[in-house]
N, C-alpha and C. Protein backbone atom coordinates (compact mmCIF):
# COMPACT_ATOMS: atom_id res chain seq x y z
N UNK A 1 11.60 -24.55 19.52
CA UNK A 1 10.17 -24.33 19.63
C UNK A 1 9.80 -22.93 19.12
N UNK A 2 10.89 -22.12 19.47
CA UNK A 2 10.32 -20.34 19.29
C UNK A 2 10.39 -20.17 17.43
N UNK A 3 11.51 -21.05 16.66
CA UNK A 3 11.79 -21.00 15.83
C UNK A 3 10.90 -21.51 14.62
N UNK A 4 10.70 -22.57 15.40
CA UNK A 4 9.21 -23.44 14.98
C UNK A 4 7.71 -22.18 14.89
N UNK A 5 7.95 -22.08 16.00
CA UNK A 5 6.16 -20.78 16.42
C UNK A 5 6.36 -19.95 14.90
N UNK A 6 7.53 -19.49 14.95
CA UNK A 6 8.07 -18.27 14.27
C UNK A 6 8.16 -18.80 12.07
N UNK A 7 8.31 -20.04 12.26
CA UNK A 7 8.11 -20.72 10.72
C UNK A 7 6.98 -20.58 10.41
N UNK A 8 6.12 -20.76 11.29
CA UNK A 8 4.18 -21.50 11.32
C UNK A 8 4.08 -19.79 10.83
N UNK A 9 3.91 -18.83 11.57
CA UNK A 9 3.72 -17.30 11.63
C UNK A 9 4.31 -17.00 10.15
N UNK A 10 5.46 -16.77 9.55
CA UNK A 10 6.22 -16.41 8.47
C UNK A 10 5.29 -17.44 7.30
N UNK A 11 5.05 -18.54 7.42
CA UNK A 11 4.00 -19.66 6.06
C UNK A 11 2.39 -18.78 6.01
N UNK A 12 1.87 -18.55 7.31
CA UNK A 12 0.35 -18.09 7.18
C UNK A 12 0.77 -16.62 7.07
N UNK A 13 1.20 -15.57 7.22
CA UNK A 13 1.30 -14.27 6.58
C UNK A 13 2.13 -14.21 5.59
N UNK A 14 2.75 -15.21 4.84
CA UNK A 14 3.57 -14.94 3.78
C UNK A 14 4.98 -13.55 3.84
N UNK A 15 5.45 -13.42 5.05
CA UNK A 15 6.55 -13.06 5.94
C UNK A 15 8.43 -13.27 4.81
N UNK A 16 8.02 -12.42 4.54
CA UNK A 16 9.70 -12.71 3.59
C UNK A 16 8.91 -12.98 2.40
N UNK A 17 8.11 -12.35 1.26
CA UNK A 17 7.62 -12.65 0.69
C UNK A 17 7.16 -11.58 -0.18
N UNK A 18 7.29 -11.26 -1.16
CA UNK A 18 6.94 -10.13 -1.85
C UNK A 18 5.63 -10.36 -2.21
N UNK A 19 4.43 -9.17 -2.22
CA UNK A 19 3.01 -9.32 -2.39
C UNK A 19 2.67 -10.21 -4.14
N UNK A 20 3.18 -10.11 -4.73
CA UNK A 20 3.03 -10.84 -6.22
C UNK A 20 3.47 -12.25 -6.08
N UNK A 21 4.37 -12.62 -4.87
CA UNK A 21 4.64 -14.37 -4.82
C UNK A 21 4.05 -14.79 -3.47
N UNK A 22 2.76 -14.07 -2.85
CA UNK A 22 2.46 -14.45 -1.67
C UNK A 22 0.49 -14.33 -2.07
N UNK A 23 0.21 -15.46 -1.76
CA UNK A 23 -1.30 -15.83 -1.89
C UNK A 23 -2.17 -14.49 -1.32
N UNK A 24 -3.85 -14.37 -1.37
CA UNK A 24 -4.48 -13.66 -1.67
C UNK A 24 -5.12 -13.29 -0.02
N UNK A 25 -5.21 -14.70 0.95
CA UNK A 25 -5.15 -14.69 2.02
C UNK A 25 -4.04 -14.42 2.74
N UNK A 26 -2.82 -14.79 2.41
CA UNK A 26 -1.56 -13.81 3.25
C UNK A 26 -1.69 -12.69 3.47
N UNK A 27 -1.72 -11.84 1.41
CA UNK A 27 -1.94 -10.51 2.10
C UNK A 27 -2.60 -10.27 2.64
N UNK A 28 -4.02 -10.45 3.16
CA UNK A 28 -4.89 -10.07 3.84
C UNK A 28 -4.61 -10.17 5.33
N UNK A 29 -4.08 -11.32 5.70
CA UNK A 29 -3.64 -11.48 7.20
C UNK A 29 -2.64 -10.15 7.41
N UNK A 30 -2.26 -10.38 6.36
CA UNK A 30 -0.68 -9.16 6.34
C UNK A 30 -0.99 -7.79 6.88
N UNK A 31 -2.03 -7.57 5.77
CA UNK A 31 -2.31 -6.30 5.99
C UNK A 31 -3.10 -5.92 7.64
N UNK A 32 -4.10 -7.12 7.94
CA UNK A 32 -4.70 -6.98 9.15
C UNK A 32 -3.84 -6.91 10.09
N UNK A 33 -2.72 -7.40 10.11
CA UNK A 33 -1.75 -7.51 11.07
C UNK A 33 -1.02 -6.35 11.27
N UNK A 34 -0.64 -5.73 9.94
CA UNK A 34 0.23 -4.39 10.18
C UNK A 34 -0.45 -3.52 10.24
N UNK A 35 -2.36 -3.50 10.04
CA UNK A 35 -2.94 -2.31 11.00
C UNK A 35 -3.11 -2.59 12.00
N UNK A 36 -3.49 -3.57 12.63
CA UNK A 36 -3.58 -3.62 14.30
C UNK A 36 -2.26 -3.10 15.19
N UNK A 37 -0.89 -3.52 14.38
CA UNK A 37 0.14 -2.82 14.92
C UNK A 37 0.45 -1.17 14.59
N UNK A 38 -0.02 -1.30 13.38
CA UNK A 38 -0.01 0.59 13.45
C UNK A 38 -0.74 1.22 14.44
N UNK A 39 -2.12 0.73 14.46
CA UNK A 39 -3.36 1.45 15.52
C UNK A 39 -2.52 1.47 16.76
N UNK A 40 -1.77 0.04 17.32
CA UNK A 40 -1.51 0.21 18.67
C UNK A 40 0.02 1.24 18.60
N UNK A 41 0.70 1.15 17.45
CA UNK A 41 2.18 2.29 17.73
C UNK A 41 1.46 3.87 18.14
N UNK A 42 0.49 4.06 17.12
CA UNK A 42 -0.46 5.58 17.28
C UNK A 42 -0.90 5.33 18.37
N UNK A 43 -2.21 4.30 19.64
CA UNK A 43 -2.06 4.67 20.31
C UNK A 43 -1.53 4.88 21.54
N UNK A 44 -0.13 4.48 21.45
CA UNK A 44 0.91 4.22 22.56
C UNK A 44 1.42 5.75 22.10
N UNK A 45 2.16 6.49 21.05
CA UNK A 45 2.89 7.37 20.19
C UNK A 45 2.12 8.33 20.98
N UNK A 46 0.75 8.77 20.25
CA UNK A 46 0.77 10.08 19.45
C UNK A 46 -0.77 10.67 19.47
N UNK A 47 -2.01 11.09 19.99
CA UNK A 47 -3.37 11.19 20.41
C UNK A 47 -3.71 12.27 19.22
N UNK A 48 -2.53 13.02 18.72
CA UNK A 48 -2.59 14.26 17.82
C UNK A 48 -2.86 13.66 16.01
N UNK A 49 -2.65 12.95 16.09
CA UNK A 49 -3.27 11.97 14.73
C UNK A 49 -4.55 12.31 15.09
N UNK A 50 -5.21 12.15 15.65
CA UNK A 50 -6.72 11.77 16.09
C UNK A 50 -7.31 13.45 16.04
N UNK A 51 -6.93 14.31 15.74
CA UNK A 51 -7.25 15.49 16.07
C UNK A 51 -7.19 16.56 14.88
N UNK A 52 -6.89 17.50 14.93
CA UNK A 52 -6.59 18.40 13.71
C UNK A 52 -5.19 18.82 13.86
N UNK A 53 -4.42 18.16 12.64
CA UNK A 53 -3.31 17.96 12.71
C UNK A 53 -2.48 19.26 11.73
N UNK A 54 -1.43 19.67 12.32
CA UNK A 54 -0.26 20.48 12.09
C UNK A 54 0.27 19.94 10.59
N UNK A 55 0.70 20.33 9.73
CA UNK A 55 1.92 20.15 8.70
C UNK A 55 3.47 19.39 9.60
N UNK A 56 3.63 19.62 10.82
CA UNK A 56 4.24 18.54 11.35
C UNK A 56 3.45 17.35 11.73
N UNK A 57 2.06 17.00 11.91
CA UNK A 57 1.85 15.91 11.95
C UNK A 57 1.38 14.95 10.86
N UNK A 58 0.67 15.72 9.76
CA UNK A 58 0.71 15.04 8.62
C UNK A 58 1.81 14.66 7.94
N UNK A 59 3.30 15.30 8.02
CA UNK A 59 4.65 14.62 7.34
C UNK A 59 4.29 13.09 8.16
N UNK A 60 4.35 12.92 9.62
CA UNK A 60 4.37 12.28 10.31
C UNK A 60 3.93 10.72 9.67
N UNK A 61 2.52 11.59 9.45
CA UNK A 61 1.42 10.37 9.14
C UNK A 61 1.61 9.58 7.72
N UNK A 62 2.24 10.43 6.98
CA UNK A 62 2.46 10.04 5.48
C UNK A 62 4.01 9.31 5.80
N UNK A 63 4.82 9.36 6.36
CA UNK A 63 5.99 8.78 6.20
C UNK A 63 5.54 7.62 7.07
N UNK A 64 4.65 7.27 8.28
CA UNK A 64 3.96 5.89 8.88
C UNK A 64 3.45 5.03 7.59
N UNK A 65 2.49 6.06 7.11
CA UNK A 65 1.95 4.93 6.02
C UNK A 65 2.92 4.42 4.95
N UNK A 66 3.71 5.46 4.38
CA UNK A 66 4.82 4.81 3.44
C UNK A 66 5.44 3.62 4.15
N UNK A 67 6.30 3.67 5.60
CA UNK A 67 6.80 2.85 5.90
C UNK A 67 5.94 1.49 6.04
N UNK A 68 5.14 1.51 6.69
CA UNK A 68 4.04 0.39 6.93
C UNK A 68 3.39 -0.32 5.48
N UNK A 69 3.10 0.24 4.70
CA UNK A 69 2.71 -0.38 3.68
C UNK A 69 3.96 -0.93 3.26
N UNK A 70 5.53 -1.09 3.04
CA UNK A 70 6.41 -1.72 2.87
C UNK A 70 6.33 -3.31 3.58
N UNK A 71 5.58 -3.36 4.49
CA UNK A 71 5.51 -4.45 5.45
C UNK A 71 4.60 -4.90 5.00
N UNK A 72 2.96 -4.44 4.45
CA UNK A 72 1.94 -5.07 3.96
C UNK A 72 2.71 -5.39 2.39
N UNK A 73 3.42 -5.07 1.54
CA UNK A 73 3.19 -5.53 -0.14
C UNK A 73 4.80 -6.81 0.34
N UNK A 74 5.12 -6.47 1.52
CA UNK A 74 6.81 -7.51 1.29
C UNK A 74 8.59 -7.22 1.19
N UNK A 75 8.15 -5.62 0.42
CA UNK A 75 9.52 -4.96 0.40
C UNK A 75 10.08 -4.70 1.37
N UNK A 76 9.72 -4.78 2.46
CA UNK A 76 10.67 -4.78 3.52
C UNK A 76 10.98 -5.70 4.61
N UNK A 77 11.88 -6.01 5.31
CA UNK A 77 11.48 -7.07 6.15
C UNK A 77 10.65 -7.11 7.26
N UNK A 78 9.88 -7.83 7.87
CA UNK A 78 7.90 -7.51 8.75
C UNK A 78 8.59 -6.95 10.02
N UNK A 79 9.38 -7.51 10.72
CA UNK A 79 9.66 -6.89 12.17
C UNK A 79 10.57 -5.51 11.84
N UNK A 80 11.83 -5.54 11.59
CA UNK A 80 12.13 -4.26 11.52
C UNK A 80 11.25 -2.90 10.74
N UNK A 81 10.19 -3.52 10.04
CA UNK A 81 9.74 -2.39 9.41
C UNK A 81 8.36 -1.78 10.69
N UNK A 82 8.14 -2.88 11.47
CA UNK A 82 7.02 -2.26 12.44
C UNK A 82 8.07 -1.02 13.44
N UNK A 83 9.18 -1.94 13.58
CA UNK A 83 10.31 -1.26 14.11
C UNK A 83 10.69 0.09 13.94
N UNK A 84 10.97 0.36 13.22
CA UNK A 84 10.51 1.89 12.26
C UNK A 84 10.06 2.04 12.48
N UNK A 85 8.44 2.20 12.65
CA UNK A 85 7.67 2.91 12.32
C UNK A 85 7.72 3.55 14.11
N UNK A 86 7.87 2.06 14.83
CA UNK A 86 7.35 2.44 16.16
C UNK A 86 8.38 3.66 16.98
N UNK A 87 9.47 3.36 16.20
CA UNK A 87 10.85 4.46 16.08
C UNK A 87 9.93 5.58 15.72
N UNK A 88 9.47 6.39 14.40
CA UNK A 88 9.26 7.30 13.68
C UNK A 88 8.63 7.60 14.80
N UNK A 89 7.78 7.19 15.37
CA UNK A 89 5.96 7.86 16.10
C UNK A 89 7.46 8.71 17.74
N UNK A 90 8.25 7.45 18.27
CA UNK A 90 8.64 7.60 19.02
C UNK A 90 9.28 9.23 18.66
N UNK A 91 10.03 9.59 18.05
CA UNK A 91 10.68 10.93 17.57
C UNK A 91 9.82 11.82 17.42
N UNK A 92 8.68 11.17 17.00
CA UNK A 92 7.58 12.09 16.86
C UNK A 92 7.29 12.82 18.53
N UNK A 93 7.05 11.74 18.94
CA UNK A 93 6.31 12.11 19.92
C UNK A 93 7.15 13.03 21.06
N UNK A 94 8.70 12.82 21.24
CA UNK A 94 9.70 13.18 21.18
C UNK A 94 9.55 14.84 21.49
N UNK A 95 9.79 14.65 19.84
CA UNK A 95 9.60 16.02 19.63
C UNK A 95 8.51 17.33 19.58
N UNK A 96 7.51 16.72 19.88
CA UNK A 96 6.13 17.45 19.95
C UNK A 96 6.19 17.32 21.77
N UNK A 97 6.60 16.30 22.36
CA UNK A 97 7.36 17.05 23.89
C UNK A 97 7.89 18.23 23.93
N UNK A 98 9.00 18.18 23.26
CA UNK A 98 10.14 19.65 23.48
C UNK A 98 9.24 20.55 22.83
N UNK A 99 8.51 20.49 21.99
CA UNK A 99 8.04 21.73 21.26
C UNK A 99 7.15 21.89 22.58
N UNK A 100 6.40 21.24 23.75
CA UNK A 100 5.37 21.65 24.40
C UNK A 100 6.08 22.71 25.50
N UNK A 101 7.68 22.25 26.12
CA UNK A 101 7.49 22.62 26.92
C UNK A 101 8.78 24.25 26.47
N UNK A 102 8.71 24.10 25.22
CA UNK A 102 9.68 25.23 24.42
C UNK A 102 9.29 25.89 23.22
N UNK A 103 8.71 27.31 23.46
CA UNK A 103 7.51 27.75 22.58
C UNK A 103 8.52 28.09 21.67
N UNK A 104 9.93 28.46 21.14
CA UNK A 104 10.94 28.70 19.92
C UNK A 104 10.53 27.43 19.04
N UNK A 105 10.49 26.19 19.94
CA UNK A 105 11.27 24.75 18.80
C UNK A 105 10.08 24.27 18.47
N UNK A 106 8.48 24.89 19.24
CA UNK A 106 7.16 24.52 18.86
C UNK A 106 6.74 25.40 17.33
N UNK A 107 7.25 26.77 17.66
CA UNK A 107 7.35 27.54 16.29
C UNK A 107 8.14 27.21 15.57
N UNK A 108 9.29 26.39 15.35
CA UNK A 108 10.28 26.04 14.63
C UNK A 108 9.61 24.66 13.73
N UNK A 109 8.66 23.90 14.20
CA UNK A 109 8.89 22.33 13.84
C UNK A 109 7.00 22.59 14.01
N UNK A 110 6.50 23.44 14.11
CA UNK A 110 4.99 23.73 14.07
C UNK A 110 4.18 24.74 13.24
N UNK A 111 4.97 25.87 13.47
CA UNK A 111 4.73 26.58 12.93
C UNK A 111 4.34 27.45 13.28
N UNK A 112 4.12 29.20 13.24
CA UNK A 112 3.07 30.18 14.09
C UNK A 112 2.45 30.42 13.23
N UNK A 113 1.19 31.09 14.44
CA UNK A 113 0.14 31.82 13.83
C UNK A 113 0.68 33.40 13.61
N UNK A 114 -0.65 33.45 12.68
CA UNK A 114 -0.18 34.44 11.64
C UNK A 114 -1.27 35.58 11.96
N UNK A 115 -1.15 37.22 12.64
CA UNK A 115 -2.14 38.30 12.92
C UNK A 115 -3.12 38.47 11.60
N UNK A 116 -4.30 38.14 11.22
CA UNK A 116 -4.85 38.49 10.25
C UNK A 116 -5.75 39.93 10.04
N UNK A 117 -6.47 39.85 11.56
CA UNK A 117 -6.96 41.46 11.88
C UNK A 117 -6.87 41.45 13.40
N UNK A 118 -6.58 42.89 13.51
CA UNK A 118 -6.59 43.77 14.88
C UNK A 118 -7.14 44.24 15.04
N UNK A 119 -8.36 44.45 15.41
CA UNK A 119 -9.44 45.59 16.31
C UNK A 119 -9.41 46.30 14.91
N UNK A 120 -10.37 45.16 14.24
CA UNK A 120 -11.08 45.70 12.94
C UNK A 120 -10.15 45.54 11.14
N UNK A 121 -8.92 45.90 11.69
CA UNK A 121 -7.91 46.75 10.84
C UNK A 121 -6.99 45.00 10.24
N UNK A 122 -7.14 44.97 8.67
CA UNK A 122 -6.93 43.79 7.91
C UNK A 122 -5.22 43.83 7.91
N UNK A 123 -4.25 43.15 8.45
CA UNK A 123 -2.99 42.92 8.48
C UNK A 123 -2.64 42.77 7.27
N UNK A 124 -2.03 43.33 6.40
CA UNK A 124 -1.97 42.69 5.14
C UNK A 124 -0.13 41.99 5.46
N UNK A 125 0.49 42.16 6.31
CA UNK A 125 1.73 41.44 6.29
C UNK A 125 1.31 39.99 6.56
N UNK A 126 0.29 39.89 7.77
CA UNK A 126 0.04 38.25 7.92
C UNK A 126 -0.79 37.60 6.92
N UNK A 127 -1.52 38.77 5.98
CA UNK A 127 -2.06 37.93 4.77
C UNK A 127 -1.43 37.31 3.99
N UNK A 128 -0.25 37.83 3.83
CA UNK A 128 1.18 37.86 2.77
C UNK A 128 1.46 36.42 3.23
N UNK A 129 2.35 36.57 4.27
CA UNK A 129 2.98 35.72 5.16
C UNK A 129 2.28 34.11 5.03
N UNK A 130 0.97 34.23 4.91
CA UNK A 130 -0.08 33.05 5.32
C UNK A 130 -0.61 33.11 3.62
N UNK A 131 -0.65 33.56 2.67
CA UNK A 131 -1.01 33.59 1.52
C UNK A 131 -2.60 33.39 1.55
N UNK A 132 -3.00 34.46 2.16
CA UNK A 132 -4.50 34.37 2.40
C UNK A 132 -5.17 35.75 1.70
N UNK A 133 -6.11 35.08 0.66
CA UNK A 133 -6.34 35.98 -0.13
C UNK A 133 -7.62 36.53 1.01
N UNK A 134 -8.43 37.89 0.35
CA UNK A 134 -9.21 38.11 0.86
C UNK A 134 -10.73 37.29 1.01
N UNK A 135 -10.68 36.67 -0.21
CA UNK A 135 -12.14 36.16 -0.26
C UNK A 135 -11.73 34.97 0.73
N UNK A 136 -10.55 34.54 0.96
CA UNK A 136 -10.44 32.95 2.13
C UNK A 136 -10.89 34.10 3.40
N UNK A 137 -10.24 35.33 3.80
CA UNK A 137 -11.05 35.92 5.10
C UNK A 137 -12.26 36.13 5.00
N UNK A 138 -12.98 36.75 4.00
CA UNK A 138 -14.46 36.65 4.18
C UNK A 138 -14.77 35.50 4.55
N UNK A 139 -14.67 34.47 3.88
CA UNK A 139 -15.16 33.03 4.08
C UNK A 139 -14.96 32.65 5.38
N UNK A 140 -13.82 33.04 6.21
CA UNK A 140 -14.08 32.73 7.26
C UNK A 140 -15.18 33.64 8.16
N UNK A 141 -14.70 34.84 8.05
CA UNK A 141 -16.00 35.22 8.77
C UNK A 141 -17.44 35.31 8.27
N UNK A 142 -17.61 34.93 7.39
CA UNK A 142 -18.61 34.08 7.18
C UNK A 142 -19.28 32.98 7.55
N UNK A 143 -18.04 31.98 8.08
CA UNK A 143 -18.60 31.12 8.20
C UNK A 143 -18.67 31.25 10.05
N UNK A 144 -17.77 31.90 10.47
CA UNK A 144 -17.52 31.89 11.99
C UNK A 144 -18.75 33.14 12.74
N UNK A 145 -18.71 34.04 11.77
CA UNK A 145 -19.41 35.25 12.32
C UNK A 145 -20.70 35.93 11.82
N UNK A 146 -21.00 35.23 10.58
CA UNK A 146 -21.85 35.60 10.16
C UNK A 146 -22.22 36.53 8.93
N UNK A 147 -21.05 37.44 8.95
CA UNK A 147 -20.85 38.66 8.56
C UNK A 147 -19.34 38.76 7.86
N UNK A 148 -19.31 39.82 7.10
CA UNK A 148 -18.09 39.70 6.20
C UNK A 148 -17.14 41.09 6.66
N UNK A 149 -17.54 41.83 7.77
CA UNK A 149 -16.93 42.86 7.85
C UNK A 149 -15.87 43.18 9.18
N UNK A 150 -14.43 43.38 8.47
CA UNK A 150 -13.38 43.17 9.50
C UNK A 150 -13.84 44.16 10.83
N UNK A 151 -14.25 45.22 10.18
CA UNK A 151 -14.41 45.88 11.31
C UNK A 151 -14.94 45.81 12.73
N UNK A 152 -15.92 44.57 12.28
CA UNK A 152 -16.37 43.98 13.38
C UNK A 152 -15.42 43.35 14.16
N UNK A 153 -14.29 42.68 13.73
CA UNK A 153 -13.53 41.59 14.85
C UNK A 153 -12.37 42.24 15.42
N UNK A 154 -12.12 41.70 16.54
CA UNK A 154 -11.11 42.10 17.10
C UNK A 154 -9.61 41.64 16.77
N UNK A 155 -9.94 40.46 16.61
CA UNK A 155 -9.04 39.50 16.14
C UNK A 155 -8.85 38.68 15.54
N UNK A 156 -8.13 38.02 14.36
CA UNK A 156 -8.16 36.99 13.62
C UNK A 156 -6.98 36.09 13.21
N UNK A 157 -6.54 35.10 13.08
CA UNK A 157 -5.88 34.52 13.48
C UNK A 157 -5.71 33.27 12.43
N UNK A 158 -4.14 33.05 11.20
CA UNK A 158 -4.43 31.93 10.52
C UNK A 158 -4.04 30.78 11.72
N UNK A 159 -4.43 29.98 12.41
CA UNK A 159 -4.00 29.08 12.97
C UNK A 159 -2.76 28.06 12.60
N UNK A 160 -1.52 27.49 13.14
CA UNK A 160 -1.28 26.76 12.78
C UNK A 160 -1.65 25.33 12.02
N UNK A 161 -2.67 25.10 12.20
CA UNK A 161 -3.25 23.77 11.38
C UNK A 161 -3.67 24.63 10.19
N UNK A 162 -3.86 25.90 10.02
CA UNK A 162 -4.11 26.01 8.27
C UNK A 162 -6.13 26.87 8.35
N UNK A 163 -6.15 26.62 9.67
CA UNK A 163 -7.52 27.29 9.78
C UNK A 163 -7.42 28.80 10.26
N UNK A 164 -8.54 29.48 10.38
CA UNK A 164 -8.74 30.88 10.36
C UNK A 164 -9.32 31.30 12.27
N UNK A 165 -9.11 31.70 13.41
CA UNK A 165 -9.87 31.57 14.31
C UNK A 165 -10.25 33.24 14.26
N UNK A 166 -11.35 33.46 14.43
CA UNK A 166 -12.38 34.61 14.11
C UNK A 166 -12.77 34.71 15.71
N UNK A 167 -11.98 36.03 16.59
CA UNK A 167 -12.98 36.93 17.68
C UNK A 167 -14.02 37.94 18.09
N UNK A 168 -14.43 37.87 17.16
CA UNK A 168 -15.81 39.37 16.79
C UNK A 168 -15.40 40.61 18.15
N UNK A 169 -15.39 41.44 17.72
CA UNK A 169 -15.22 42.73 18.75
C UNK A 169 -16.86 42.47 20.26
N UNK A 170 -16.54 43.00 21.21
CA UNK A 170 -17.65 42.92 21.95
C UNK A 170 -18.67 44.30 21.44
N UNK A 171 -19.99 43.99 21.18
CA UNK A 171 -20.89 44.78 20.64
C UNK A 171 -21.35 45.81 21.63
N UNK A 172 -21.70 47.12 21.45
CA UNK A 172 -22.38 47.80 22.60
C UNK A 172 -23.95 47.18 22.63
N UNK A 173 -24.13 47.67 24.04
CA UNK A 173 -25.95 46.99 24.04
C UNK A 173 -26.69 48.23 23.12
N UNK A 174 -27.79 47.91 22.44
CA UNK A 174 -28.72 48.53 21.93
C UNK A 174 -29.99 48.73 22.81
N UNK A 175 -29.69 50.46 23.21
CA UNK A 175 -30.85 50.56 24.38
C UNK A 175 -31.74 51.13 23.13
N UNK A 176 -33.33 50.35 23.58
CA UNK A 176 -34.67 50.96 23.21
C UNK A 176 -35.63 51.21 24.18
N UNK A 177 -36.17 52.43 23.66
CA UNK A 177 -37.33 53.16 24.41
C UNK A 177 -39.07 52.73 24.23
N UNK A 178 -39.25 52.18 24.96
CA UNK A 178 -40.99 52.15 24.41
C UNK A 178 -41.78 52.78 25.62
N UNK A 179 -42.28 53.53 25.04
CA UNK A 179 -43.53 54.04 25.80
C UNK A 179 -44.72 53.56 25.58
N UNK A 180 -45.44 53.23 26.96
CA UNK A 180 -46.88 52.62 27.00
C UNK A 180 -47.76 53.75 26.96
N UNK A 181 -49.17 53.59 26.14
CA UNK A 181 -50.16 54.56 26.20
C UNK A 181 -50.48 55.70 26.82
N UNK A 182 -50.84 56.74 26.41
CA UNK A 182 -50.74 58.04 27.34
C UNK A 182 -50.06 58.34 28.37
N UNK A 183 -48.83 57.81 28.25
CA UNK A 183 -47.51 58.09 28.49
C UNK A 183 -47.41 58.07 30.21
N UNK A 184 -48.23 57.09 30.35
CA UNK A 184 -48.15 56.22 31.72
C UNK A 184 -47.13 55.81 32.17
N UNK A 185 -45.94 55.09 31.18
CA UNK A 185 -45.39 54.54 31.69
C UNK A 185 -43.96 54.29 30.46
N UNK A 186 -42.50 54.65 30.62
CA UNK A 186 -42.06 54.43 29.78
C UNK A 186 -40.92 53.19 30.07
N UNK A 187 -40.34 52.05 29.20
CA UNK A 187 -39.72 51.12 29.33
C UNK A 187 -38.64 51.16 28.96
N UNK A 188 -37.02 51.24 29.75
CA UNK A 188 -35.59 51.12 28.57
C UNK A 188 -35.70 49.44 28.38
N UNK A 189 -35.12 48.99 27.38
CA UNK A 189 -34.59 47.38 27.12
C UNK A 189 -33.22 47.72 26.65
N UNK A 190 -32.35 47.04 27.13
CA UNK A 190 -30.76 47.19 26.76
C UNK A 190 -30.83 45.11 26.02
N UNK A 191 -30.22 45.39 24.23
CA UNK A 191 -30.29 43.90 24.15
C UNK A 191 -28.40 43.85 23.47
């Protein structure tokens, strides 16, 4: 009977079947089939797909899709190749454990951040390091702060995902004086 279920399944997805000798509706089942199982390996695996992802999680994501599309065109065989994949996410996920609870093997397999400025003053080793020209730091504080001048921030930061995080220094208040008419009465404002 299971063998039978399992013939019926392998004829309507064209299952052992390379995409050029398998009809136009197979692949289509095919393919619907090996995304519904990808979606559910990611969301059993891995929530960090879904997010802004590391250079360790994009290898991740590109070696899922290589493997998985082997299962949609035929080149591989359909169960062991979901198999894989659900393997890959598993190592993945694995290992983005140990990196959580071990900040060496999180910098090892993640990557660190890189000092871009200190209380104003432009790092040029973490520029090096991070190959960040100057006009990519303006641009960030530009886009984060408004303003293009290090001196303002305290801190800056290439992030591991490849982004810039911008802390602006804390500003002093700007006290002003106004005096009301014949000097009745005078007002500080601290803004």
């Amino acid at each position: 009977m299971l063998q039978e279920l399992w013939d019926q399944l392998q004829a309507l997805f064209g299952l052992g079947s390379y995409a050029e000798n398998a009809g136009a509706i197979q692949i289509a089942l095919r393919t619907i089939l090996v995304y519904g199982s990808t979606l559910a390996i990611i969301r059993f695996g891995s929530k960090r797909f879904l997010s802004e992802a590391t250079a360790f999680d994009v290898i991740v994501a590109i070696m899922l899709g290589s493997i998985m599309s082997r299962a949609v065109d035929g080149s591989s065989p359909f169960l062991p190749t979901l198999l894989i994949g659900a393997v890959l996410l598993g190592v993945h996920w694995l290992l983005a454990l140990i990196a959580y609870h071990t900040e060496w093997f999180g910098n090892l397999i993640k990557g660190k951040r890189e000092l871009l400025i200190e209380d104003g003053e432009v790092q040029q080793e973490g520029m090096r390091k991070g190959s960040i020209t100057e006009a990519d730091l303006k641009q960030a504080l530009r886009i984060q702060t408004r303003q293009t001048d290090p001196s303002k921030v305290h801190l800056a930061y290439l992030e591991r995902n490849g982004q810039i995080s911008v802390i602006p220094k804390e500003q002093e208040p700007r006290v002003y004086t106004v005096s009301v008419e014949d000097g009745v009465q005078t007002v500080r404002i601290e803004i």
